[in-house]
N, C-alpha and C. Protein backbone atom coordinates (compact mmCIF):
# COMPACT_ATOMS: atom_id res chain seq x y z
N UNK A 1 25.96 -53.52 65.40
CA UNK A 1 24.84 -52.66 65.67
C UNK A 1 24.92 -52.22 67.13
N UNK A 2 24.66 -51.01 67.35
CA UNK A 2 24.78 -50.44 68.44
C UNK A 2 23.40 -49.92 68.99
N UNK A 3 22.30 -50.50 69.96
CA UNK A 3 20.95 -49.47 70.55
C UNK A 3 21.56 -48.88 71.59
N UNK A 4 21.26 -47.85 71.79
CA UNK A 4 21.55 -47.29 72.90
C UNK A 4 19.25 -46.30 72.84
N UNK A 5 19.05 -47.24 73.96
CA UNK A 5 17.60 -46.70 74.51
C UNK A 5 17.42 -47.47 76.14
N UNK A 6 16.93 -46.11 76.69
CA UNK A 6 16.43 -46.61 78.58
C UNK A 6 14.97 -47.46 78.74
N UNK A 7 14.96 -48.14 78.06
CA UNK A 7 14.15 -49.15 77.88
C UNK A 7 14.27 -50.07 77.87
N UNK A 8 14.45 -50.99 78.55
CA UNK A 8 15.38 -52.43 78.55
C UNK A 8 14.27 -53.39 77.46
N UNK A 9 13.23 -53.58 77.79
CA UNK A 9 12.37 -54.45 76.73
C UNK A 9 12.29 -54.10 75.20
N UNK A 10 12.58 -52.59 75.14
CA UNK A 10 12.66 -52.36 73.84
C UNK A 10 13.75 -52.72 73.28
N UNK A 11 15.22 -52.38 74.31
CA UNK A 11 16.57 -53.17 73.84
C UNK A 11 16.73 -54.77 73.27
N UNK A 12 15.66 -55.01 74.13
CA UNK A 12 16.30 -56.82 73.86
C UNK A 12 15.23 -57.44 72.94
N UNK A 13 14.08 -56.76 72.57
CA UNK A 13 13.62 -56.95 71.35
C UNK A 13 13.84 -56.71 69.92
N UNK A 14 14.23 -55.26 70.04
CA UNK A 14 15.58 -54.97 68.76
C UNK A 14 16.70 -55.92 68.76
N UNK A 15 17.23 -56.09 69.87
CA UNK A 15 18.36 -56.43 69.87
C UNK A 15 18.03 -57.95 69.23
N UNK A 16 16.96 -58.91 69.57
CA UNK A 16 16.50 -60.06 69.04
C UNK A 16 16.11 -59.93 67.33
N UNK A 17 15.60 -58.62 67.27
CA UNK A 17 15.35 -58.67 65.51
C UNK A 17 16.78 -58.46 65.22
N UNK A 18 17.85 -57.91 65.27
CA UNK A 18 18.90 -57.63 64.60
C UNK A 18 20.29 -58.97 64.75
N UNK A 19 19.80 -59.57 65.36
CA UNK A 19 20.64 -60.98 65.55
C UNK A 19 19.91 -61.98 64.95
N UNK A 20 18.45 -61.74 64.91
CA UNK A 20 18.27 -63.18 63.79
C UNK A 20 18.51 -62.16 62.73
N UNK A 21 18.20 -61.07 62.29
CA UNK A 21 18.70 -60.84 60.51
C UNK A 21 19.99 -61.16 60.16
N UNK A 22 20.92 -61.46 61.18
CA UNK A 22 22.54 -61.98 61.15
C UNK A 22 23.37 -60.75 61.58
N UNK A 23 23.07 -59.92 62.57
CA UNK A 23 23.72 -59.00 63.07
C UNK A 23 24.43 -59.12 64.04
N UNK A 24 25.57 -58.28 64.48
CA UNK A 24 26.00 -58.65 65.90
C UNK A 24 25.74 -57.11 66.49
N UNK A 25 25.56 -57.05 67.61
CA UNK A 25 24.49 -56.50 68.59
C UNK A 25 25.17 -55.98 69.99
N UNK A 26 25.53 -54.43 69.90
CA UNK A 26 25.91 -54.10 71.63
C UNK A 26 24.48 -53.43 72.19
N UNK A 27 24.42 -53.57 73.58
CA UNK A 27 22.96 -52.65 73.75
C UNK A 27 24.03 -51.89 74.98
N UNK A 28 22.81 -50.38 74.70
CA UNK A 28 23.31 -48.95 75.88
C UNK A 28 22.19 -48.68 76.56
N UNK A 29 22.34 -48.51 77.91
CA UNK A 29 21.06 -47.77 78.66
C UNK A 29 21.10 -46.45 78.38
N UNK A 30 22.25 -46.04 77.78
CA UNK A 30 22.36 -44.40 78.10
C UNK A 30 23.74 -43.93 77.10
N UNK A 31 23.51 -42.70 76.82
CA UNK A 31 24.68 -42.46 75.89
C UNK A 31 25.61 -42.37 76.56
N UNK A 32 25.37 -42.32 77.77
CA UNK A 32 27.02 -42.30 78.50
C UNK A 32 27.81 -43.68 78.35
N UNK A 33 26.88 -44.61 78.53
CA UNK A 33 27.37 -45.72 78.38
C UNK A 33 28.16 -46.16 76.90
N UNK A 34 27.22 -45.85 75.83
CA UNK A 34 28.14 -45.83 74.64
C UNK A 34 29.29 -45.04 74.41
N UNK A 35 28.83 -43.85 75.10
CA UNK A 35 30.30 -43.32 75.36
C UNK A 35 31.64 -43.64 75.73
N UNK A 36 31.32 -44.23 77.14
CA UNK A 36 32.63 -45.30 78.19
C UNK A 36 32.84 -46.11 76.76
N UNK A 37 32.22 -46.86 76.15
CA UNK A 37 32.55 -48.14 75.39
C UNK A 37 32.52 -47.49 73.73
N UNK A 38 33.13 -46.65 73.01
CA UNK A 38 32.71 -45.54 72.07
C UNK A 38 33.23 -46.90 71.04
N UNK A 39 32.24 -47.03 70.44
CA UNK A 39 32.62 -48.11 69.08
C UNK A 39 33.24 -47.79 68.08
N UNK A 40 34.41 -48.78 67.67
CA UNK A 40 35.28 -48.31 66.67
C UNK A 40 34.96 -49.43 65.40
N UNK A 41 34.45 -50.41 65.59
CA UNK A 41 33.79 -51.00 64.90
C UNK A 41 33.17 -50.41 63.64
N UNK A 42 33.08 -50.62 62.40
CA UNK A 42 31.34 -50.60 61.74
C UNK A 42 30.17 -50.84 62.20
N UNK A 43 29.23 -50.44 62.05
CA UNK A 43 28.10 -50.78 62.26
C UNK A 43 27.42 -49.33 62.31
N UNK A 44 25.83 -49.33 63.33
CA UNK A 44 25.02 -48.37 62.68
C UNK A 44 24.45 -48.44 64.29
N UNK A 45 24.30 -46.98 64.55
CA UNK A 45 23.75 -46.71 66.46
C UNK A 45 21.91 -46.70 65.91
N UNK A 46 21.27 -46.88 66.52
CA UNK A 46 20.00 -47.17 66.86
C UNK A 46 20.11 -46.28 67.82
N UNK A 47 19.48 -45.30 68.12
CA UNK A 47 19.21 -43.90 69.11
C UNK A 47 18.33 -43.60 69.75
N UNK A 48 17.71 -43.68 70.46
CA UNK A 48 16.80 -43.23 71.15
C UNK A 48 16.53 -41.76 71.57
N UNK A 49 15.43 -41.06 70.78
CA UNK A 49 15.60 -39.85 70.93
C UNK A 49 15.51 -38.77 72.28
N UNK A 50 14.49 -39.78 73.41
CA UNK A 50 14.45 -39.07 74.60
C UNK A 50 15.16 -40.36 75.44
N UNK A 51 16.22 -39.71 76.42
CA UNK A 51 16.64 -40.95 77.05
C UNK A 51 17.71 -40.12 77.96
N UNK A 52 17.67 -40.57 79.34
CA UNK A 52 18.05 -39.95 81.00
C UNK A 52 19.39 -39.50 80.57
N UNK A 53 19.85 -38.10 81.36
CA UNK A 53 20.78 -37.62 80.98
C UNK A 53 21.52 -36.77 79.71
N UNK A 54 21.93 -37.47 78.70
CA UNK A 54 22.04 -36.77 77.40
C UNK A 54 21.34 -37.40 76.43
N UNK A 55 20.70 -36.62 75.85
CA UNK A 55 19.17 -37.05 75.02
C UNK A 55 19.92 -37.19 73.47
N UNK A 56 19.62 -38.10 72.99
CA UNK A 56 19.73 -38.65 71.64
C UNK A 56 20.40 -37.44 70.72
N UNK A 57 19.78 -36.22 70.50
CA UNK A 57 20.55 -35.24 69.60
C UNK A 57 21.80 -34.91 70.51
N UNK A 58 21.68 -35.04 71.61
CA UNK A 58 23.11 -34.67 72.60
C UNK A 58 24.20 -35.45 72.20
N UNK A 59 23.82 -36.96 71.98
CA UNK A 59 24.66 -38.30 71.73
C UNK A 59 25.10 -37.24 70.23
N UNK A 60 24.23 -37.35 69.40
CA UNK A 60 24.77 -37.42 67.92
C UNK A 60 25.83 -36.34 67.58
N UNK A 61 25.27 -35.15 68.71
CA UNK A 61 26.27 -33.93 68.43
C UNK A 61 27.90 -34.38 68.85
N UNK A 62 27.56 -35.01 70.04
CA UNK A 62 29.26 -35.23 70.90
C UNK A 62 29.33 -36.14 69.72
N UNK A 63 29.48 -37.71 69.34
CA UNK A 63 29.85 -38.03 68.50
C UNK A 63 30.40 -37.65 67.24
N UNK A 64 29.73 -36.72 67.07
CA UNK A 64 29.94 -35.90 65.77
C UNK A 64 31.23 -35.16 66.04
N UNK A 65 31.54 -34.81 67.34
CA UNK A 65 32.24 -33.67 67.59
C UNK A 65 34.31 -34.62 67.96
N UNK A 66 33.48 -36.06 68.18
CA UNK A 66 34.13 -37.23 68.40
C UNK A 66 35.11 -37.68 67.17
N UNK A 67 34.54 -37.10 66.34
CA UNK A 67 34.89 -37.82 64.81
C UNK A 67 34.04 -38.97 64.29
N UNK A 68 33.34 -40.08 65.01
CA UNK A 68 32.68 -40.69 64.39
C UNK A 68 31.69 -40.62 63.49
N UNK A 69 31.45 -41.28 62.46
CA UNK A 69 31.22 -41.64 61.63
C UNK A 69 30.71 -42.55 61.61
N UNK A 70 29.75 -43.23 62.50
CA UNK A 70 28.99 -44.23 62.34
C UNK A 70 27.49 -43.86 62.33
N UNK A 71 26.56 -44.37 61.14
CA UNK A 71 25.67 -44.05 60.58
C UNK A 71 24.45 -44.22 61.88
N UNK A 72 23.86 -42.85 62.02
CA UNK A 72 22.73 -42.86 63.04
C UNK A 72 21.10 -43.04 62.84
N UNK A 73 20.72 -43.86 63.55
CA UNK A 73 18.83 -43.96 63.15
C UNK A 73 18.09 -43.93 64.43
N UNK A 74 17.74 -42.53 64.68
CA UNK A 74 16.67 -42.27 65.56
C UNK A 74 15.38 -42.90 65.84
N UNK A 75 15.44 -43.37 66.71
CA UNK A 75 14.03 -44.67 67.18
C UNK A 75 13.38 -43.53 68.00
N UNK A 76 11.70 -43.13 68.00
CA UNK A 76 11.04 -42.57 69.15
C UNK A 76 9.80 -42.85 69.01
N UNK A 77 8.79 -42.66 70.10
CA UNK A 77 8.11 -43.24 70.56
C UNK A 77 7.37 -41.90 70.58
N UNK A 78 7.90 -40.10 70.44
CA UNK A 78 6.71 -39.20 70.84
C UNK A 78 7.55 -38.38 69.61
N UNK A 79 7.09 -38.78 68.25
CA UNK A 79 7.49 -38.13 66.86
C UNK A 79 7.33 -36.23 67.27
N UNK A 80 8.42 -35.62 66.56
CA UNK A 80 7.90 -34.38 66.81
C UNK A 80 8.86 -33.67 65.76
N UNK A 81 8.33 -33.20 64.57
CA UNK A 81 8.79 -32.79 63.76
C UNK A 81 10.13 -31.44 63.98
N UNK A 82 9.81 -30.90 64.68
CA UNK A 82 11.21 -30.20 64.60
C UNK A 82 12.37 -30.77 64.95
N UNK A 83 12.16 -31.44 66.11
CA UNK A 83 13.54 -32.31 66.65
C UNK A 83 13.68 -33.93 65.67
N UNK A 84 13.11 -34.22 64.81
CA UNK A 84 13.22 -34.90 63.27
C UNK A 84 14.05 -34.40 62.45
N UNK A 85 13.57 -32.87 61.62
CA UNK A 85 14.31 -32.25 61.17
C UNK A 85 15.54 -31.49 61.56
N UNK A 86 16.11 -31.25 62.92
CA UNK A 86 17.46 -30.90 63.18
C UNK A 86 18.36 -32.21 63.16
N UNK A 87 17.73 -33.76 63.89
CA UNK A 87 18.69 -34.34 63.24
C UNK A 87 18.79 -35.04 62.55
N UNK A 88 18.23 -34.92 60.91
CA UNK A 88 17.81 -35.15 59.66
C UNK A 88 19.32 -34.35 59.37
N UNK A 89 19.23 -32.86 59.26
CA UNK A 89 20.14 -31.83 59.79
C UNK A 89 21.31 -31.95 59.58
N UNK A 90 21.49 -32.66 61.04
CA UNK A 90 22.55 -32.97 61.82
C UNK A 90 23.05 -34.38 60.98
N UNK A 91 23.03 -34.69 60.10
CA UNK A 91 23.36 -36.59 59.62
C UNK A 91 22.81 -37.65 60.13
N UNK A 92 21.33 -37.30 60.74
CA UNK A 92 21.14 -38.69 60.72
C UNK A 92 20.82 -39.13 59.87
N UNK A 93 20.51 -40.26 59.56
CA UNK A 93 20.28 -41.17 58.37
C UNK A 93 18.66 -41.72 58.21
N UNK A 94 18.79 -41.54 59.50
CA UNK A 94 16.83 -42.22 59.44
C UNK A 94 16.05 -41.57 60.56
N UNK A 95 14.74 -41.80 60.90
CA UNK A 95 14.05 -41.26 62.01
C UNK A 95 13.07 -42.38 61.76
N UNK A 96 13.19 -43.29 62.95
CA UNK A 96 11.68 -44.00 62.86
C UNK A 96 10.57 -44.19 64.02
N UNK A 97 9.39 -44.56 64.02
CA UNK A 97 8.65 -44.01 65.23
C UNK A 97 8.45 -45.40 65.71
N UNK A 98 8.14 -45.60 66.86
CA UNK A 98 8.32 -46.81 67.62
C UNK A 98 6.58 -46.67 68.04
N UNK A 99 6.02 -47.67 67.46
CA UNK A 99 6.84 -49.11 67.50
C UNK A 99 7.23 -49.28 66.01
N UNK A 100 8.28 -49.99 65.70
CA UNK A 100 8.62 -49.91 64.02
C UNK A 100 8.70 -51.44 63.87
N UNK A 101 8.20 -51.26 62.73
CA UNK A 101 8.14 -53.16 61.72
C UNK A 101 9.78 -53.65 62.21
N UNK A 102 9.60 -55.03 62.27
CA UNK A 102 11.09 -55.20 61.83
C UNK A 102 11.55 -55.05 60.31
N UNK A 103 10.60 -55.03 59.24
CA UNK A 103 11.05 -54.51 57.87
C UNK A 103 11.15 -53.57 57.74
N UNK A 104 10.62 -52.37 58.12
CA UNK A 104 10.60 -51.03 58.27
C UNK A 104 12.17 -51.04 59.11
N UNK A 105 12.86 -51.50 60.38
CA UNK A 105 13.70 -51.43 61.05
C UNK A 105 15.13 -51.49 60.07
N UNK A 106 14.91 -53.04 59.66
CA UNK A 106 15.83 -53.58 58.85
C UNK A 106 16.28 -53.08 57.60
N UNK A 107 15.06 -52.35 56.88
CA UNK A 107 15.56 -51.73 55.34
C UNK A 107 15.74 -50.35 55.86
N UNK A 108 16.08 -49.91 57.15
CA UNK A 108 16.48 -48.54 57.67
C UNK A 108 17.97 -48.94 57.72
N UNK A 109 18.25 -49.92 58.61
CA UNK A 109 19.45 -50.28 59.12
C UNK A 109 20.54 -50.85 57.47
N UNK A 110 20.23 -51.32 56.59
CA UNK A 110 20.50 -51.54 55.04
C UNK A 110 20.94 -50.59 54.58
N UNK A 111 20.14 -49.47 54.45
CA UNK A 111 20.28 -48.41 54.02
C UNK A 111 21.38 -47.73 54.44
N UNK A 112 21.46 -47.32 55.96
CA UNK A 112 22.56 -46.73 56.52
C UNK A 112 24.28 -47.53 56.33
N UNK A 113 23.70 -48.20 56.64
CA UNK A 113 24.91 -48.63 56.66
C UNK A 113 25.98 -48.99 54.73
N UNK A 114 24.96 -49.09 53.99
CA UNK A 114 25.10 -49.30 52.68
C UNK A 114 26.01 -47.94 51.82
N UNK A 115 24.55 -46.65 52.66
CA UNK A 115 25.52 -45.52 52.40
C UNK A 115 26.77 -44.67 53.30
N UNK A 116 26.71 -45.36 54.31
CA UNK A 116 27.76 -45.38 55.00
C UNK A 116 29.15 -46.63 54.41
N UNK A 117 29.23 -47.51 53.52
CA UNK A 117 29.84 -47.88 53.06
C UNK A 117 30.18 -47.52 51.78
N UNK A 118 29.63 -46.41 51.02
CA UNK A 118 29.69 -45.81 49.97
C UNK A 118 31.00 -44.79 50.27
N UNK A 119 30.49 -43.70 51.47
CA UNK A 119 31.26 -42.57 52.03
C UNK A 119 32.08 -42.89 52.31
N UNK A 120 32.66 -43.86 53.19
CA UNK A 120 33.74 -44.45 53.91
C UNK A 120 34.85 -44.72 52.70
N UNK A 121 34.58 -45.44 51.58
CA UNK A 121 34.90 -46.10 50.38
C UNK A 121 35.11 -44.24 49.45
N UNK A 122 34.95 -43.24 49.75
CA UNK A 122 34.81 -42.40 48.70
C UNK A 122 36.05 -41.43 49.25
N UNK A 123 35.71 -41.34 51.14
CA UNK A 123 36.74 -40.91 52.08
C UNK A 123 37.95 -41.38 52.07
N UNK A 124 37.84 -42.67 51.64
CA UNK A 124 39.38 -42.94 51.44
C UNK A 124 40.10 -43.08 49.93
N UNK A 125 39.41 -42.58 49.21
CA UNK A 125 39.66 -42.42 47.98
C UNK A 125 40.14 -41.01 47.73
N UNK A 126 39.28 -40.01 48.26
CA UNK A 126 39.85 -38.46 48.55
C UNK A 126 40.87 -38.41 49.34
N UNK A 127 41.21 -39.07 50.50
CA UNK A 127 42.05 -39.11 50.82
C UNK A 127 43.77 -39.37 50.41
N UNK A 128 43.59 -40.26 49.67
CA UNK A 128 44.78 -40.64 48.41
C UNK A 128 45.08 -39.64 47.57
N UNK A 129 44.24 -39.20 47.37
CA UNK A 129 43.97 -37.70 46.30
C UNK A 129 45.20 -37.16 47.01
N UNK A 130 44.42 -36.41 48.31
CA UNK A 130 44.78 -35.24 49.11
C UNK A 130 46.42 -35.81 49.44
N UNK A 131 46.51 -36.77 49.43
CA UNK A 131 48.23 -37.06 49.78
C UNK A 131 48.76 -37.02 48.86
N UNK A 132 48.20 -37.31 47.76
CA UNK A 132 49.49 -37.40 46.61
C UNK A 132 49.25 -35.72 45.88
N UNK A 133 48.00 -35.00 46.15
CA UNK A 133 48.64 -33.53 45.51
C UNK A 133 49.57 -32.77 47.04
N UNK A 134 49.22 -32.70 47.90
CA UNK A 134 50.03 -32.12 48.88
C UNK A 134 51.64 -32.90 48.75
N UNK A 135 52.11 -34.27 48.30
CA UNK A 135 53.54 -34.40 47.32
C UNK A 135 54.09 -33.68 46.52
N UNK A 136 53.45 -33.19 45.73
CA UNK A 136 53.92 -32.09 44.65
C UNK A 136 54.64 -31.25 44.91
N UNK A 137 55.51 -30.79 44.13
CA UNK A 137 56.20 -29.83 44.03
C UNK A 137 55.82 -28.45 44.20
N UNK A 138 56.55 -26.81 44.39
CA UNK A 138 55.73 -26.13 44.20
C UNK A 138 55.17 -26.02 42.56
N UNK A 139 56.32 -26.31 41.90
CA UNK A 139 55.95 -26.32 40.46
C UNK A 139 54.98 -27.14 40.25
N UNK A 140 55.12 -28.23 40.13
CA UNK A 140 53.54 -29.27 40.17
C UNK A 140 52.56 -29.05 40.29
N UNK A 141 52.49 -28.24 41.53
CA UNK A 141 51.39 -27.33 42.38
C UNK A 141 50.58 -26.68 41.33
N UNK A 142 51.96 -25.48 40.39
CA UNK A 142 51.62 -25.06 39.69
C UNK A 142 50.84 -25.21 38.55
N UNK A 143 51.24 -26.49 38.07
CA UNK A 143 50.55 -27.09 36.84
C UNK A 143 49.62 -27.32 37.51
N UNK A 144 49.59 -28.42 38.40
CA UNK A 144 48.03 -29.22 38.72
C UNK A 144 46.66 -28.06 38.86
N UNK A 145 47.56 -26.67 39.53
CA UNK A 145 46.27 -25.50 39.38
C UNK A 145 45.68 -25.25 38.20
N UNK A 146 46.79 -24.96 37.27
CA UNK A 146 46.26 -24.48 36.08
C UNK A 146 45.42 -25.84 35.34
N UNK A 147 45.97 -27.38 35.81
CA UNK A 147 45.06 -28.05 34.51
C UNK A 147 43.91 -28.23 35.46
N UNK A 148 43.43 -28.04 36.35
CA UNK A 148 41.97 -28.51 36.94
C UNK A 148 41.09 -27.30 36.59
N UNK A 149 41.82 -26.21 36.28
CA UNK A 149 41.02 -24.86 35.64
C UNK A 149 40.21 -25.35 34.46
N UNK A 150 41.08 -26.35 34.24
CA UNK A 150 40.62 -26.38 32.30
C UNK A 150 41.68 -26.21 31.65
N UNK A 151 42.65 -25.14 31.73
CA UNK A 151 43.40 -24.83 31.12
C UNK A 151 43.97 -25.82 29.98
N UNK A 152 44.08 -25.28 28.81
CA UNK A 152 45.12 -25.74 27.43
C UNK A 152 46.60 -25.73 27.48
N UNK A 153 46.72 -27.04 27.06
CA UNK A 153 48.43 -27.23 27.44
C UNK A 153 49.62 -25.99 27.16
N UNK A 154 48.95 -24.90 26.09
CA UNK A 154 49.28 -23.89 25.86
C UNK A 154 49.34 -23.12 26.49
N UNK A 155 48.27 -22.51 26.97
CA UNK A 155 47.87 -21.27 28.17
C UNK A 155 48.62 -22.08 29.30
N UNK A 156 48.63 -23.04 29.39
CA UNK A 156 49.27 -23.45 31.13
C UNK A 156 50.94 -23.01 30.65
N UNK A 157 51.35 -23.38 29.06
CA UNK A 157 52.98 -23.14 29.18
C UNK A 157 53.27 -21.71 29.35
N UNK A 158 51.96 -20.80 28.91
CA UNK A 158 52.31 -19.37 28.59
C UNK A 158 52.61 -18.94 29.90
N UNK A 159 51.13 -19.52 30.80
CA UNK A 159 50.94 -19.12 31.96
C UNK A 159 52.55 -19.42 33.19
N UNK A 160 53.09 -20.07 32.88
CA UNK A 160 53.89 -20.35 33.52
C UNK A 160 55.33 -19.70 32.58
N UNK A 161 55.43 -19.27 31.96
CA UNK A 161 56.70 -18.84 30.97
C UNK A 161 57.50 -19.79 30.39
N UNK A 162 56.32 -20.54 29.85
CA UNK A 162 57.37 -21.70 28.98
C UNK A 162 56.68 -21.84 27.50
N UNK A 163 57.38 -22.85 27.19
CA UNK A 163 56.87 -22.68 25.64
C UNK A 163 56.30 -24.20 25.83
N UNK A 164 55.39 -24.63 25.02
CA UNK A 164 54.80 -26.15 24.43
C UNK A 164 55.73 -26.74 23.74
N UNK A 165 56.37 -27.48 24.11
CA UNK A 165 57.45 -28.46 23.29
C UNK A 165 56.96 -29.09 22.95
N UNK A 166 57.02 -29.62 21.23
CA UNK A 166 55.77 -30.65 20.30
C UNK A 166 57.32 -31.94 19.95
N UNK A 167 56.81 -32.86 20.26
CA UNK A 167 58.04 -34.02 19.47
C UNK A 167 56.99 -34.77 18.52
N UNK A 168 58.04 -35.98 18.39
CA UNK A 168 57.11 -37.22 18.24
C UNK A 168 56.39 -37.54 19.14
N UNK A 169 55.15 -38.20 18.93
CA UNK A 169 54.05 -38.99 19.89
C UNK A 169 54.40 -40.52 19.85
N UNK A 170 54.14 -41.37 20.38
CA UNK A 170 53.99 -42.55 19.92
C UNK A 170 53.03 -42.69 18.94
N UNK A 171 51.85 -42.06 18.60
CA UNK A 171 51.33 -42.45 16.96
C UNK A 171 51.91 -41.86 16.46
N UNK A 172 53.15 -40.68 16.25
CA UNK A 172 54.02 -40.35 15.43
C UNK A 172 53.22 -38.98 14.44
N UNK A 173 52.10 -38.82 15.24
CA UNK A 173 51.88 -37.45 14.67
C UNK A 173 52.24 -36.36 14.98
N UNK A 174 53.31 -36.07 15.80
CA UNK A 174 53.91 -35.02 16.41
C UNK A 174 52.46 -33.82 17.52
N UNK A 175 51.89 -34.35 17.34
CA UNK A 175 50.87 -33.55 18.27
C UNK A 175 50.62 -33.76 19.69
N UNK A 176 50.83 -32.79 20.22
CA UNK A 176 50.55 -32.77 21.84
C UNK A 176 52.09 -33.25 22.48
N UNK A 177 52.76 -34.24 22.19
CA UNK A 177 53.69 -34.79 22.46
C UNK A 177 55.06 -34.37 23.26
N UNK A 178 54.99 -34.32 24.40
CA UNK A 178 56.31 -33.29 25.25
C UNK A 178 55.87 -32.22 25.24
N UNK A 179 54.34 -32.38 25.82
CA UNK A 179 54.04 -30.64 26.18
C UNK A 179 54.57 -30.24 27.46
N UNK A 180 53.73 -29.48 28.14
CA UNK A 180 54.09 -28.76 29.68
C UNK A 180 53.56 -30.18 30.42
N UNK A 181 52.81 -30.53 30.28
CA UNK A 181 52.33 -31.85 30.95
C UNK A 181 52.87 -33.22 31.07
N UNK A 182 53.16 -33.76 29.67
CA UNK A 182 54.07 -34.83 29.60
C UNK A 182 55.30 -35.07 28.99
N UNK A 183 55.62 -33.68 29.43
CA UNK A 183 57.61 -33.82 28.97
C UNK A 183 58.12 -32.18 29.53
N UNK A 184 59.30 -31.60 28.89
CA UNK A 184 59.46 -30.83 29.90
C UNK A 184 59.07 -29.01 29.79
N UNK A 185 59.45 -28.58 30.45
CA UNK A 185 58.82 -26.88 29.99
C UNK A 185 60.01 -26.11 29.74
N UNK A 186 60.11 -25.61 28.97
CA UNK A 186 61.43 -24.80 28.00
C UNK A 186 61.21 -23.74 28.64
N UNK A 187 62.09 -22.70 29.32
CA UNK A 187 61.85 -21.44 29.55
C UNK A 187 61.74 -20.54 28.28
N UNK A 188 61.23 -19.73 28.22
CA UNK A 188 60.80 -18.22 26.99
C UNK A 188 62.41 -18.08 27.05
């Protein structure tokens, strides 16, 4: 867990609720400071929306602009709905008004980070994707376009100038069996 707020009593009282819930805990006076020390860790920034120098949506934008990806929850003390909704917006994950419950704190901090372990887990799943179609062939290419269309093993052989080659299947009904997809493409 990362606070970054110019409040030192508010730091080390968060910082005390999030270490007994079993957290481990950096505190920032200032986003510069999280900056110098930019966490590569997991975890979830605690933000402070007004704070000396670069103000909380300032933090989230550079970060953002950073590549990180660590799930943000705006803590403030003077709520003000437009600057809520830009970084609602912008990805944050939460907005809470201070002073906040530690249950209110804690099922914020759950949350983020929960669906930040969803994305992370989904990012690297697309990612596998994206490497193994950029492998392909240009021909491959070709097929993989036509079957994410929808396309019928037919229309993809036409589409490409081949014919549907039918064999045996392994249930031995000769259907589908060595089409354009799983065997080879006969030129016209």
């Amino acid at each position: 867990m990362h606070i970054v707020d110019d409040d030192p009593s508010f730091r080390t009282a968060v910082e005390r609720r999030l270490r007994h819930a079993g957290y481990e805990v950096a505190t920032y006076a200032s986003a510069k400071h999280l900056l110098d020390r930019l966490p590569a860790v997991l975890g979830c920034i605690l933000l402070d929306v007004r704070i000396p120098g670069m103000s909380g949506p300032e933090l989230q934008e550079r970060l953002s602009e950073l590549g990180s990806t660590l799930p943000i929850i705006f803590l403030t003390g003077h709520p003000d709905i437009p600057a809520t909704v830009r970084a609602i917006k912008a990805g944050a994950d939460d907005f809470l008004t201070k002073p906040v419950s530690s249950k209110d704190l804690l099922q914020a901090v759950e949350r983020a980070i929960a669906y930040h372990d969803v994305a992370r887990s989904l990012k690297s799943k697309l990612d596998i994707v994206r490497a193994h179609v950029s492998a392909l062939t240009p021909r491959e290419r070709q097929v993989f376009d036509l079957v994410i269309r929808g396309d019928t093993n037919k229309h993809i052989a036409r589409a490409l100038g081949c014919t549907e080659r039918k064999g045996p299947s392994p249930q031995g009904d000769g259907e589908n069996a060595g089409s354009v997809l799983g065997g080879t493409c006969v030129p016209c």
